[in-house]
Protein backbone atom coordinates (compact mmCIF):
# COMPACT_ATOMS: atom_id res chain seq x y z
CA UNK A 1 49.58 -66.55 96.20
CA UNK A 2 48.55 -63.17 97.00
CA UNK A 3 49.06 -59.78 98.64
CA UNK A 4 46.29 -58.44 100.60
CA UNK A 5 46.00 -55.03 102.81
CA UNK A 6 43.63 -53.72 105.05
CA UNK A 7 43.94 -49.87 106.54
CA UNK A 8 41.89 -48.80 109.33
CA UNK A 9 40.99 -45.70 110.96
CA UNK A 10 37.85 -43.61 112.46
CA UNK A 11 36.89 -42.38 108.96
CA UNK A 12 36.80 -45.86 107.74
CA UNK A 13 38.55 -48.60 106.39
CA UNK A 14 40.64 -49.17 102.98
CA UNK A 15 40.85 -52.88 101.59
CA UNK A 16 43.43 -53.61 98.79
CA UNK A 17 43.91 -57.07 96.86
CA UNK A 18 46.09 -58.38 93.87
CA UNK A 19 44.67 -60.49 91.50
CA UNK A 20 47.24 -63.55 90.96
CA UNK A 21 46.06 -67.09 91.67
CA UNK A 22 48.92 -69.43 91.24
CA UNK A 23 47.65 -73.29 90.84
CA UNK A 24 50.10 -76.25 90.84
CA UNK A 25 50.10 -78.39 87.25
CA UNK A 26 51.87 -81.26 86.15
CA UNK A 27 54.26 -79.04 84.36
CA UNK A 28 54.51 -76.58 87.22
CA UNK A 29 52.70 -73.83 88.84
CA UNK A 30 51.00 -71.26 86.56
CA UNK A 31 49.62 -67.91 87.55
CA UNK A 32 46.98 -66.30 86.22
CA UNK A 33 45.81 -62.53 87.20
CA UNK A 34 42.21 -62.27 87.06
CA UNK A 35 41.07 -63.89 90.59
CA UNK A 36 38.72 -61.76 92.64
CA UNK A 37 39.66 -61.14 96.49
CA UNK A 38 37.40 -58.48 97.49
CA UNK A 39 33.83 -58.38 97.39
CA UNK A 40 31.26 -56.94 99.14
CA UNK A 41 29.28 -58.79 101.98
CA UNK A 42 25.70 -56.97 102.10
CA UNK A 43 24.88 -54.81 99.12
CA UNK A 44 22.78 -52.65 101.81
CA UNK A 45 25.41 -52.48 105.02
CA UNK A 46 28.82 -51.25 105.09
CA UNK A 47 30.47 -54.80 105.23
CA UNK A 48 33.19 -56.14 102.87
CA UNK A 49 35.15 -59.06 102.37
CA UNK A 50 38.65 -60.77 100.96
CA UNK A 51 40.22 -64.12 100.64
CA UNK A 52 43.58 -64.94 100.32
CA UNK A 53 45.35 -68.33 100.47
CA UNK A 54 43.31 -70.98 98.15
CA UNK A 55 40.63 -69.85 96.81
CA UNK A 56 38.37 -72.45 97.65
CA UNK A 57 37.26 -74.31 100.45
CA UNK A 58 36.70 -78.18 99.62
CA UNK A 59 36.13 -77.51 95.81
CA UNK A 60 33.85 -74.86 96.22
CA UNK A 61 35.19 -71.32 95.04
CA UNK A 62 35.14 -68.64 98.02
CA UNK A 63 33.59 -66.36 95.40
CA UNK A 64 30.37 -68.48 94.60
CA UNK A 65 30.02 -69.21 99.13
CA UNK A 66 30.46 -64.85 99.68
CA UNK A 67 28.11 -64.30 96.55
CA UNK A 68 25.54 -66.84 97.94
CA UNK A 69 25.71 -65.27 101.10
CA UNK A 70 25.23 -62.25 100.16
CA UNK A 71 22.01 -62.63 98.60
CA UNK A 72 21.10 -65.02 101.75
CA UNK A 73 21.80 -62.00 103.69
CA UNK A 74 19.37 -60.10 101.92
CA UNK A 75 18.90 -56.61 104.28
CA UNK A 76 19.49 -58.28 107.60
CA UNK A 77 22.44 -56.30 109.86
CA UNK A 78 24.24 -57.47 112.62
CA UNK A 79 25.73 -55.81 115.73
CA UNK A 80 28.76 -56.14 114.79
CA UNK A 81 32.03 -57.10 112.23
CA UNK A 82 32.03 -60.40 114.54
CA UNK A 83 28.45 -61.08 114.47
CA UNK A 84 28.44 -61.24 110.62
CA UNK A 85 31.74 -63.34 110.54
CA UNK A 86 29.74 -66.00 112.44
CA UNK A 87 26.79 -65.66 110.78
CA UNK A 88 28.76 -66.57 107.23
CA UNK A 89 30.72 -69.47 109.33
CA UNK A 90 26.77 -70.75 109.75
CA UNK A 91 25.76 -70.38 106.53
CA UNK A 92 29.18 -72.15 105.18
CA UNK A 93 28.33 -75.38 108.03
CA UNK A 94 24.66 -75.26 107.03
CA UNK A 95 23.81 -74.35 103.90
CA UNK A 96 26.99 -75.16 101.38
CA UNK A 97 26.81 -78.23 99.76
CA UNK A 98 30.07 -79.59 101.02
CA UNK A 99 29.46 -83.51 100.86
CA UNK A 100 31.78 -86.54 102.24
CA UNK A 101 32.99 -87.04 99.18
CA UNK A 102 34.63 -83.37 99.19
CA UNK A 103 35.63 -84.10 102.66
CA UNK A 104 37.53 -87.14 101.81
CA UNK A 105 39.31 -85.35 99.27
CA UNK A 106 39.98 -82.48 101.27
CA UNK A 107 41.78 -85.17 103.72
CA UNK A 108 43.69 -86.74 101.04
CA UNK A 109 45.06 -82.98 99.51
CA UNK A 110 46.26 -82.40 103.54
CA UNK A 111 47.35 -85.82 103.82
CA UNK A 112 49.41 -85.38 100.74
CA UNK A 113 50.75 -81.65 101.42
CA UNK A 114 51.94 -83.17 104.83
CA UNK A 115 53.78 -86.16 103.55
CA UNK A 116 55.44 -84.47 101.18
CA UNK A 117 57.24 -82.06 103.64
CA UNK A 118 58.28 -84.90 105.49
CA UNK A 119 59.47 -86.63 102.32
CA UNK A 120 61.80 -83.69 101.18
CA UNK A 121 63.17 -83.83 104.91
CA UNK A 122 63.73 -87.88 104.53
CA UNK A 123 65.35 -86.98 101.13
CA UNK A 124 67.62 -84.24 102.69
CA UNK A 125 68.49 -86.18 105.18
CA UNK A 126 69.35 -89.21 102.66
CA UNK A 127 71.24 -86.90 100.53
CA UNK A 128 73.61 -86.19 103.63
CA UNK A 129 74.17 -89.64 104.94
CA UNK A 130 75.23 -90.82 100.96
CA UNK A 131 78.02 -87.99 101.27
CA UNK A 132 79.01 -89.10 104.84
CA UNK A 133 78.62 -92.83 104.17
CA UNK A 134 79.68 -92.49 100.66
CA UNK A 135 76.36 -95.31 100.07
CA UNK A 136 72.93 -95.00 99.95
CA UNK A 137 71.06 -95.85 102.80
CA UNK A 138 69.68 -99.28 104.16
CA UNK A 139 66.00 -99.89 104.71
CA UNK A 140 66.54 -100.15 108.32
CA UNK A 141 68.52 -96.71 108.36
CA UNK A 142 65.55 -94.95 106.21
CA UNK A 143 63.29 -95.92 108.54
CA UNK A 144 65.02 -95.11 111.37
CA UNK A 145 65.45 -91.58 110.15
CA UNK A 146 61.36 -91.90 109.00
CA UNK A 147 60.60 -92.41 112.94
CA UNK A 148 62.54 -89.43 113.90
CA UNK A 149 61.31 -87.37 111.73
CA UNK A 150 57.87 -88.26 112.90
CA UNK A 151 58.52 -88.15 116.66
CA UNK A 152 59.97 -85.07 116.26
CA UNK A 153 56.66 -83.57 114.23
CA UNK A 154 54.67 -85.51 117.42
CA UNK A 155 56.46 -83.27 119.74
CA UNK A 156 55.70 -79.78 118.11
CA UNK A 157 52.27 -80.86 117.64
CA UNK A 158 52.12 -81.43 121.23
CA UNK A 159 52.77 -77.48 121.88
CA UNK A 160 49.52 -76.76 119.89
CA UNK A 161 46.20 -76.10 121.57
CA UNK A 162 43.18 -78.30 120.32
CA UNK A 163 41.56 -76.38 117.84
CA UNK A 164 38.13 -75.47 119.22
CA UNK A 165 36.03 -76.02 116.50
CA UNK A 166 37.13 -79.49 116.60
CA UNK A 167 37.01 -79.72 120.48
CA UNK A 168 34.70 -82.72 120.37
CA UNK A 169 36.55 -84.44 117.36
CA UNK A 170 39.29 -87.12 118.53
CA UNK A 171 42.25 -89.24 116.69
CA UNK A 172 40.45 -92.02 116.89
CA UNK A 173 37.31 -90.86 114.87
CA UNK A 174 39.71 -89.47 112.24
CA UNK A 175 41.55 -92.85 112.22
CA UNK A 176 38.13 -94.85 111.83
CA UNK A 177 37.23 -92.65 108.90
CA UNK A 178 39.78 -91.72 107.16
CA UNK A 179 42.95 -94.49 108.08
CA UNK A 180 42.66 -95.97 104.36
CA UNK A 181 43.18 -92.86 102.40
CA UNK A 182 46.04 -91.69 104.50
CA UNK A 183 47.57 -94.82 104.45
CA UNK A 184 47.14 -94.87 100.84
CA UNK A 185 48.56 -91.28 100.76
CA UNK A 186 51.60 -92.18 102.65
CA UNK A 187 52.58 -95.30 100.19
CA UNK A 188 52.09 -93.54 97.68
CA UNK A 189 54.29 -90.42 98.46
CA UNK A 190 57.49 -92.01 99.57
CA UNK A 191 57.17 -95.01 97.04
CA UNK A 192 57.38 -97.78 99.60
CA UNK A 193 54.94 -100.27 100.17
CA UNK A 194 56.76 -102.02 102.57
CA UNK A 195 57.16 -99.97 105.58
CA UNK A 196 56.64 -101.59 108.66
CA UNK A 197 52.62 -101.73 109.84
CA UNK A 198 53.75 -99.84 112.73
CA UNK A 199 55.49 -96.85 111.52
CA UNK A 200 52.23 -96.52 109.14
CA UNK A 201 50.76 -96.63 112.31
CA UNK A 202 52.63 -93.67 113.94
CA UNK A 203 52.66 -91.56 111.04
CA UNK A 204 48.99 -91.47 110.79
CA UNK A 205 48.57 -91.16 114.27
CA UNK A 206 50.99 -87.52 113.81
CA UNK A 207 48.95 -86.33 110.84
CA UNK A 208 45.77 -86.67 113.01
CA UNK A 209 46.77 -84.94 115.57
CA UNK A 210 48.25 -82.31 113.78
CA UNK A 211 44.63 -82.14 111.78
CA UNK A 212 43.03 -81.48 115.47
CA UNK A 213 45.42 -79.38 116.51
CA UNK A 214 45.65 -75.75 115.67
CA UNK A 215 48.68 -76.01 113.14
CA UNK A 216 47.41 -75.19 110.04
CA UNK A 217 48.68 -76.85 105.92
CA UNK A 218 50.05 -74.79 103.32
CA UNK A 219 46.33 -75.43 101.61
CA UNK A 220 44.89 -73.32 104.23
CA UNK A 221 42.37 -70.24 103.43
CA UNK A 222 41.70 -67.12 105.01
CA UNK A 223 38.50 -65.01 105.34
CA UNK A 224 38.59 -61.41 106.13
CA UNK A 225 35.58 -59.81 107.48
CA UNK A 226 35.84 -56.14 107.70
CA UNK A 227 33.63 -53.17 107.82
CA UNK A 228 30.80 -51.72 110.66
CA UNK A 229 28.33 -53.19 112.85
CA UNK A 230 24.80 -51.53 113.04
CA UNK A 231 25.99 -50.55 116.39
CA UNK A 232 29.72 -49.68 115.71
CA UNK A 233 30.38 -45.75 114.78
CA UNK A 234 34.35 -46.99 113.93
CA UNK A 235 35.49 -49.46 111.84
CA UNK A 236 37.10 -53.27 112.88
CA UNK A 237 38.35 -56.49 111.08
CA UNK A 238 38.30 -59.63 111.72
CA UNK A 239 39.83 -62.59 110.26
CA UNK A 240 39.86 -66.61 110.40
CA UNK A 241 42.03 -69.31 108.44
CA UNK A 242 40.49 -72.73 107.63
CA UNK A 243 41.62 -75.86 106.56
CA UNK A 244 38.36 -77.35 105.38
CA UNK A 245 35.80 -79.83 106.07
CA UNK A 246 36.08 -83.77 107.38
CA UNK A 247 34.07 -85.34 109.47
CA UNK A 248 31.01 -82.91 108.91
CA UNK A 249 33.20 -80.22 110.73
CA UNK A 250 35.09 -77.00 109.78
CA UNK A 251 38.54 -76.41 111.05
CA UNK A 252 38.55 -72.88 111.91
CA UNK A 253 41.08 -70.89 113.49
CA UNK A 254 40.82 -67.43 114.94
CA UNK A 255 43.60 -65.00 112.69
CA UNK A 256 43.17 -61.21 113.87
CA UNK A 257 41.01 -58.95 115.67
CA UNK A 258 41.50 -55.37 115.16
CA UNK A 259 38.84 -52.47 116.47
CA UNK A 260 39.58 -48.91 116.12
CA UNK A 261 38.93 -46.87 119.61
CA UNK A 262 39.68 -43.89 121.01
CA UNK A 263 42.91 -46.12 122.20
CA UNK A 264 43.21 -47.01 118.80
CA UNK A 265 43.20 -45.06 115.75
CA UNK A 266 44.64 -46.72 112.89
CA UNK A 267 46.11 -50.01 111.68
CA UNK A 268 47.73 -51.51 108.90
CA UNK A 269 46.76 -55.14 108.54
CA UNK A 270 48.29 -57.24 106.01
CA UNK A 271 47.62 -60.26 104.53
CA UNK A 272 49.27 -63.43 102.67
CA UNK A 273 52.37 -62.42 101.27
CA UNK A 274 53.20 -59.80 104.15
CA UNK A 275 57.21 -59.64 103.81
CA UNK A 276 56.92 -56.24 102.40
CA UNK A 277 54.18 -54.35 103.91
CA UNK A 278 55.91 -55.54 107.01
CA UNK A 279 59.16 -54.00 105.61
CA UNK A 280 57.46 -50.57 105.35
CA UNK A 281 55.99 -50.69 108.26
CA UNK A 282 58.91 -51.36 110.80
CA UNK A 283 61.64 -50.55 108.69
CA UNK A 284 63.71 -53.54 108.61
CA UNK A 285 62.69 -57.08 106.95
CA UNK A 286 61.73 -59.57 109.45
CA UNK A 287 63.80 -62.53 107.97
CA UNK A 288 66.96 -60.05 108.44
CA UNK A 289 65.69 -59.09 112.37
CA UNK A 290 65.72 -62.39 113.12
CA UNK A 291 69.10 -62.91 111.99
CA UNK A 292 70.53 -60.39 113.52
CA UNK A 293 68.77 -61.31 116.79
CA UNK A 294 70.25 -65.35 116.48
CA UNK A 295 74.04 -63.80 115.78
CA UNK A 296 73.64 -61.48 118.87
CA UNK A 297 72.65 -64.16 120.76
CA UNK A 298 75.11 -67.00 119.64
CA UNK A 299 78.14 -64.19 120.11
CA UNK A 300 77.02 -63.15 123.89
CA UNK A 301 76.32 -66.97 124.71
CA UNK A 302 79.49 -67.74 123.26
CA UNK A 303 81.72 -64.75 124.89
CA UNK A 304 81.84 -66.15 128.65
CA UNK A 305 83.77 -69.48 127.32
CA UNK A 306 85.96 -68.24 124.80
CA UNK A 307 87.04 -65.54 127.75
CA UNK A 308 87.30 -68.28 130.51
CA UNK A 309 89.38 -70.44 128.10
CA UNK A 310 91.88 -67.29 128.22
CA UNK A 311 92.15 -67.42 132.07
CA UNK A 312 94.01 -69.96 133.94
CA UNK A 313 92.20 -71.85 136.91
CA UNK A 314 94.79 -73.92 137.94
CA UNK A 315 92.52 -76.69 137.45
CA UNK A 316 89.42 -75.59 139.90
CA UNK A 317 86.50 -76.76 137.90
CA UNK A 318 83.51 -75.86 140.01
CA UNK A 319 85.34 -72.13 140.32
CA UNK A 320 84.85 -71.60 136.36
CA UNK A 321 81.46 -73.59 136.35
CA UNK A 322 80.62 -71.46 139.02
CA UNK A 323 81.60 -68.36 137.06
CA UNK A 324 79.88 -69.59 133.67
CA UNK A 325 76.41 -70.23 135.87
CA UNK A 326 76.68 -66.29 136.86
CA UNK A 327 77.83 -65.61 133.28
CA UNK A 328 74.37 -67.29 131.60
CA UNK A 329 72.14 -65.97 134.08
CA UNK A 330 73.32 -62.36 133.50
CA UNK A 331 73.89 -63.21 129.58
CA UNK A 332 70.27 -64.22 129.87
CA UNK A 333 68.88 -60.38 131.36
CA UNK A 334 71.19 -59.17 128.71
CA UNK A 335 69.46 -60.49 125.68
CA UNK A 336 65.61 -59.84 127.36
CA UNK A 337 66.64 -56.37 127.69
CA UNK A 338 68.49 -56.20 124.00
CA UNK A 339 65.40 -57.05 122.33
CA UNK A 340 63.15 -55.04 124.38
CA UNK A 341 65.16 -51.84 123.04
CA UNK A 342 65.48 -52.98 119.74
CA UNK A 343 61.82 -53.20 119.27
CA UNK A 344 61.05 -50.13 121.78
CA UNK A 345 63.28 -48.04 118.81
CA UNK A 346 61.38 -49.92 116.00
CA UNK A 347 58.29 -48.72 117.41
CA UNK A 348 59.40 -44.89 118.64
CA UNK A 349 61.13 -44.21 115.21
CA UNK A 350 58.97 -46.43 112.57
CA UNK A 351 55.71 -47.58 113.56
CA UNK A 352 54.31 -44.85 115.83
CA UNK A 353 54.98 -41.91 113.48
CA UNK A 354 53.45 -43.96 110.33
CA UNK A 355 50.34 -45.03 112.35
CA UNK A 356 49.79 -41.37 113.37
CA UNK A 357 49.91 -40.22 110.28
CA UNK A 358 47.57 -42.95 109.25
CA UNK A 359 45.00 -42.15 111.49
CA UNK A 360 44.57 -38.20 109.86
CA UNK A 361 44.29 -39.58 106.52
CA UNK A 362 40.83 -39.42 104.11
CA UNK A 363 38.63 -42.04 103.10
CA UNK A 364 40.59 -41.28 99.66
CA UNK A 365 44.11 -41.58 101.04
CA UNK A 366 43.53 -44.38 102.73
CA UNK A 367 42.42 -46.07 99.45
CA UNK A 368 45.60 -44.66 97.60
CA UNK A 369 47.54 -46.38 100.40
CA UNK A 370 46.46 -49.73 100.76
CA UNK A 371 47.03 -50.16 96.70
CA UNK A 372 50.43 -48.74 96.77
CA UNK A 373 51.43 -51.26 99.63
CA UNK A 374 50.17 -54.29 97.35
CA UNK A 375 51.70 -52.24 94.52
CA UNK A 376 54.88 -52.17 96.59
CA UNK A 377 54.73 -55.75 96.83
CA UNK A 378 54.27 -56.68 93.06
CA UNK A 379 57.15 -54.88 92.12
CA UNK A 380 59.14 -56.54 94.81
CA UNK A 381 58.19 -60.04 93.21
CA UNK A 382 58.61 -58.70 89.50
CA UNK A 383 62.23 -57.44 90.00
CA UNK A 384 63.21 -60.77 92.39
CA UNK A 385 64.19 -64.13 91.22
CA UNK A 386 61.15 -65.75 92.34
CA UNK A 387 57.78 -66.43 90.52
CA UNK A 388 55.67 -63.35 90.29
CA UNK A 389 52.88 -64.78 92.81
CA UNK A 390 50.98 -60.96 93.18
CA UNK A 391 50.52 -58.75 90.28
CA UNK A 392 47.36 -58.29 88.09
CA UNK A 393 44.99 -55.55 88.46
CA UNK A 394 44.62 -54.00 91.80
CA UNK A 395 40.96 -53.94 93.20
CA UNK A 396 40.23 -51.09 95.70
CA UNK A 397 37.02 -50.52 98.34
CA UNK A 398 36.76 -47.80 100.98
CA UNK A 399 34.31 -48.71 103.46
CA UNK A 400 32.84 -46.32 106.03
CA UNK A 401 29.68 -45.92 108.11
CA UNK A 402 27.35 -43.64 106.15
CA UNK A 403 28.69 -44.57 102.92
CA UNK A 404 28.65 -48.02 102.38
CA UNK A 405 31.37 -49.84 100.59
CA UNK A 406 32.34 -47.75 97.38
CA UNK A 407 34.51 -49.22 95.21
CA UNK A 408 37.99 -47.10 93.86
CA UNK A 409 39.14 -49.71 91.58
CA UNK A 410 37.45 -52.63 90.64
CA UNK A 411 37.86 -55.24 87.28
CA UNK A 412 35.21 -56.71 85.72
CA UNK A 413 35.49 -59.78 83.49
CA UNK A 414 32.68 -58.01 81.01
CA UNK A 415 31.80 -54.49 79.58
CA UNK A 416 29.63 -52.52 81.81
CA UNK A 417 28.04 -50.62 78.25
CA UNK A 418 26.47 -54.14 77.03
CA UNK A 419 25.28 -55.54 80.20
CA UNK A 420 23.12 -52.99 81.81
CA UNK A 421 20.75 -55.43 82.89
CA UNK A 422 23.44 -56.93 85.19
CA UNK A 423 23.17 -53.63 87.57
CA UNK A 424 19.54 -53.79 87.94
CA UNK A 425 19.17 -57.19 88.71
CA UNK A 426 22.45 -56.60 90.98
CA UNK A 427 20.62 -54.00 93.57
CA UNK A 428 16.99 -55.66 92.12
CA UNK A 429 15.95 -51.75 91.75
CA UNK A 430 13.80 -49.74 88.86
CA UNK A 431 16.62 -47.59 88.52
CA UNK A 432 17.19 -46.26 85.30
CA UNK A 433 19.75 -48.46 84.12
CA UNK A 434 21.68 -45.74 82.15
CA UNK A 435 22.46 -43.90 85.41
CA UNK A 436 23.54 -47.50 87.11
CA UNK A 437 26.18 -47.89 84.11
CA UNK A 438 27.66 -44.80 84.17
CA UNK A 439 28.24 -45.38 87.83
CA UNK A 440 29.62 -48.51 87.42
CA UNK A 441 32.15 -46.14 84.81
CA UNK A 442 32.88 -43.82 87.26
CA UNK A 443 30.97 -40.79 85.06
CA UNK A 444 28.00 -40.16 87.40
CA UNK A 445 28.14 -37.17 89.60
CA UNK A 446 25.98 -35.09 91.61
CA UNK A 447 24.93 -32.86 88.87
CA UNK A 448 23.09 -36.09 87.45
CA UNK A 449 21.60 -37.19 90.86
């Protein structure tokens, strides 16, 4: 897991990331803080970079695709944050070796992640009719539950949009490919090799819809693009999430789209693990909003009937159904125009004044900012109950127009003293490398230029 922030405004734009990378064992995750998020897309053009969810992208490490790019790149500039997001989503389709073998396994790991959540929802569900039933349950009544499960997945699915990307990708070609290994996967996660050919049959039907659809796995990845244009004077982001390869095509799916204007002059953008930053933003955590929000509502819906109950109607029916139709249709306006002043305060009293503020801050500030909001959230998961998913060393980059990316805080995995040859090769210059290492150190200034 991660923690990931991105601060915008018309000086520039501040990217923070954490450096844990939690991977599932046999003996349970494990975390280790030394991943790299952040990098820089062009070494000549104010463009940079991070990755959050897995770090790779059908076995091959985000950080070898954004390095390879990179040198692809060479000095060529585009228009525009966009323009270079699409030209990496090219060079990731064309040029990285991504073969069907990777894209078979890539189905099976999303195959797998899905059956598994519907697996701990069969064995919740199991768990509840033993306490009810005071038995376990019967094939037929495993099954049963199995098929509602599923229709019920088939329905929310149904709410998704296609995902574009795949637009010309259909169920059956994923069934023709792909039916074995699913089929294999679904055996082998709920431990039964004898469910009926035609619940198979629907449950891989589900899955391959919900592959074409929008909806996104828990394995997905996200790549931030963030920086200036050749033709941009302010700063913008954008961002994608991806589930992989199959079928010689890349599920992509548009994240966030943020371009600061004369309309709009800052913006905090996190990423991943967002709880938090979200937290400091709006001043009250979303999980405890929502809350709030479903206990208003249940109480107002509730009032009109526990109220009529207290009334006597002398048995005239349609006179109180009459009165609880007036009752939800005002109960409805009620709620609309609760939430629209709850987040019309959340916004005058929270967000506004920290965005403001935000927009009047330096390129140095804004730095200091973004790695106190991933700090924020490190300490949050060191002093909880739960695994420490973000932590490690904090790597900071400022981007701005004239500038270039310039790095605050950045690890390395080797001393910059004993590898000076590293920095020429790096910006392939004739640069004395002495006065390359001690800016890598932080000790050259403009006395020394």
């Amino acid at each position: 897991m991660t923690a990931e922030v991105a601060i915008l405004n018309k000086l520039g734009v501040a990217l923070a990331a954490d450096s844990a990378a939690t991977i599932t064992t046999r003996n349970g995750p494990k975390t280790y803080n030394s991943a790299n998020k952040l990098f820089s897309v062009s070494k000549f053009h104010p463009v940079g970079a991070m990755i959050w969810g897995s770090s790779e992208i059908n076995t091959v490490p985000w950080e070898i695709i954004i390095k390879q790019y990179r040198e692809n790149l060479g000095r060529r500039a585009f228009g525009s944050v966009e323009d270079y997001l699409k030209d990496m989503l090219r060079f990731l389709e064309n040029e990285v070796p991504i073969g069907e073998k990777e894209q078979r396994k890539n189905i099976e790991a999303l195959a797998r992640i899905f059956f598994l959540e519907i697996r701990q929802e069969l064995n919740e569900s199991y768990v509840r009719g033993i306490l009810e039933k005071k038995r376990p349950p019967t094939n037929a009544e495993r099954y049963k539950v199995f098929r509602l499960i599923i229709s019920a997945r088939k329905v929310r699915i149904a709410k998704c949009k296609k995902c574009d990307s795949l637009i010309d990708v259909s169920e059956k070609n994923i069934l023709s490919e792909y039916r074995e290994i699913i089929t294999s996967v679904i055996k082998g996660v709920t431990g039964d090799d004898k469910l009926p050919a035609k619940l198979v049959d629907e449950a891989i039907s589900v899955f391959a819809n919900q592959v074409l659809s929008e909806q996104l796995s828990n394995y997905r990845s996200g790549l931030v693009i963030a920086g200036y244009g050749k033709m941009d004077y302010f700063p913008s982001l954008k961002s994608v999430q991806t589930d992989g390869f199959f079928l010689n095509r890349c599920k992509i799916i548009n994240h966030k789209s943020i371009f600061i204007s004369e309309d709009n002059s800052a913006s905090i953008v996190p990423f991943a693990q967002r709880d938090v930053v979200d937290t400091f933003i709006s001043g009250v955590n979303n999980d405890y909003e929502r809350r709030i929000r479903d206990c208003v509502r249940v109480l107002v819906e509730k009032a009109p009937s526990v109220i009529l109950d207290q009334v006597s109607f002398e048995e005239d029916d349609k006179l109180r159904s009459a009165i609880e139709r007036k009752c939800s249709s005002a109960i409805k306006k009620m709620l609309e125009s609760f939430s629209k002043d709850l987040d019309r305060y959340k916004r005058k009293h929270f967000i506004t004044p920290l965005i403001e503020a935000v927009a009047f801050l330096g390129k140095d500030e804004l730095a200091v900012f973004a790695e106190n909001l991933v700090n924020l959230t490190a300490l949050k998961r060191k002093v909880s109950l739960n695994a420490e998913t973000v932590g490690g060393p904090i790597d900071v980059a400022v981007i701005s127009r004239n500038d270039g990316l310039i790095w605050m805080k950045r690890k390395h995995y080797f001393d910059p003293r004993l590898n000076q040859f590293f920095f020429r090769k790096y910006l392939n210059s004739n640069v004395d490398c002495d006065i390359l290492t001690q800016r890598a150190e932080g000790e050259f200034d403009e006395k020394n230029d």
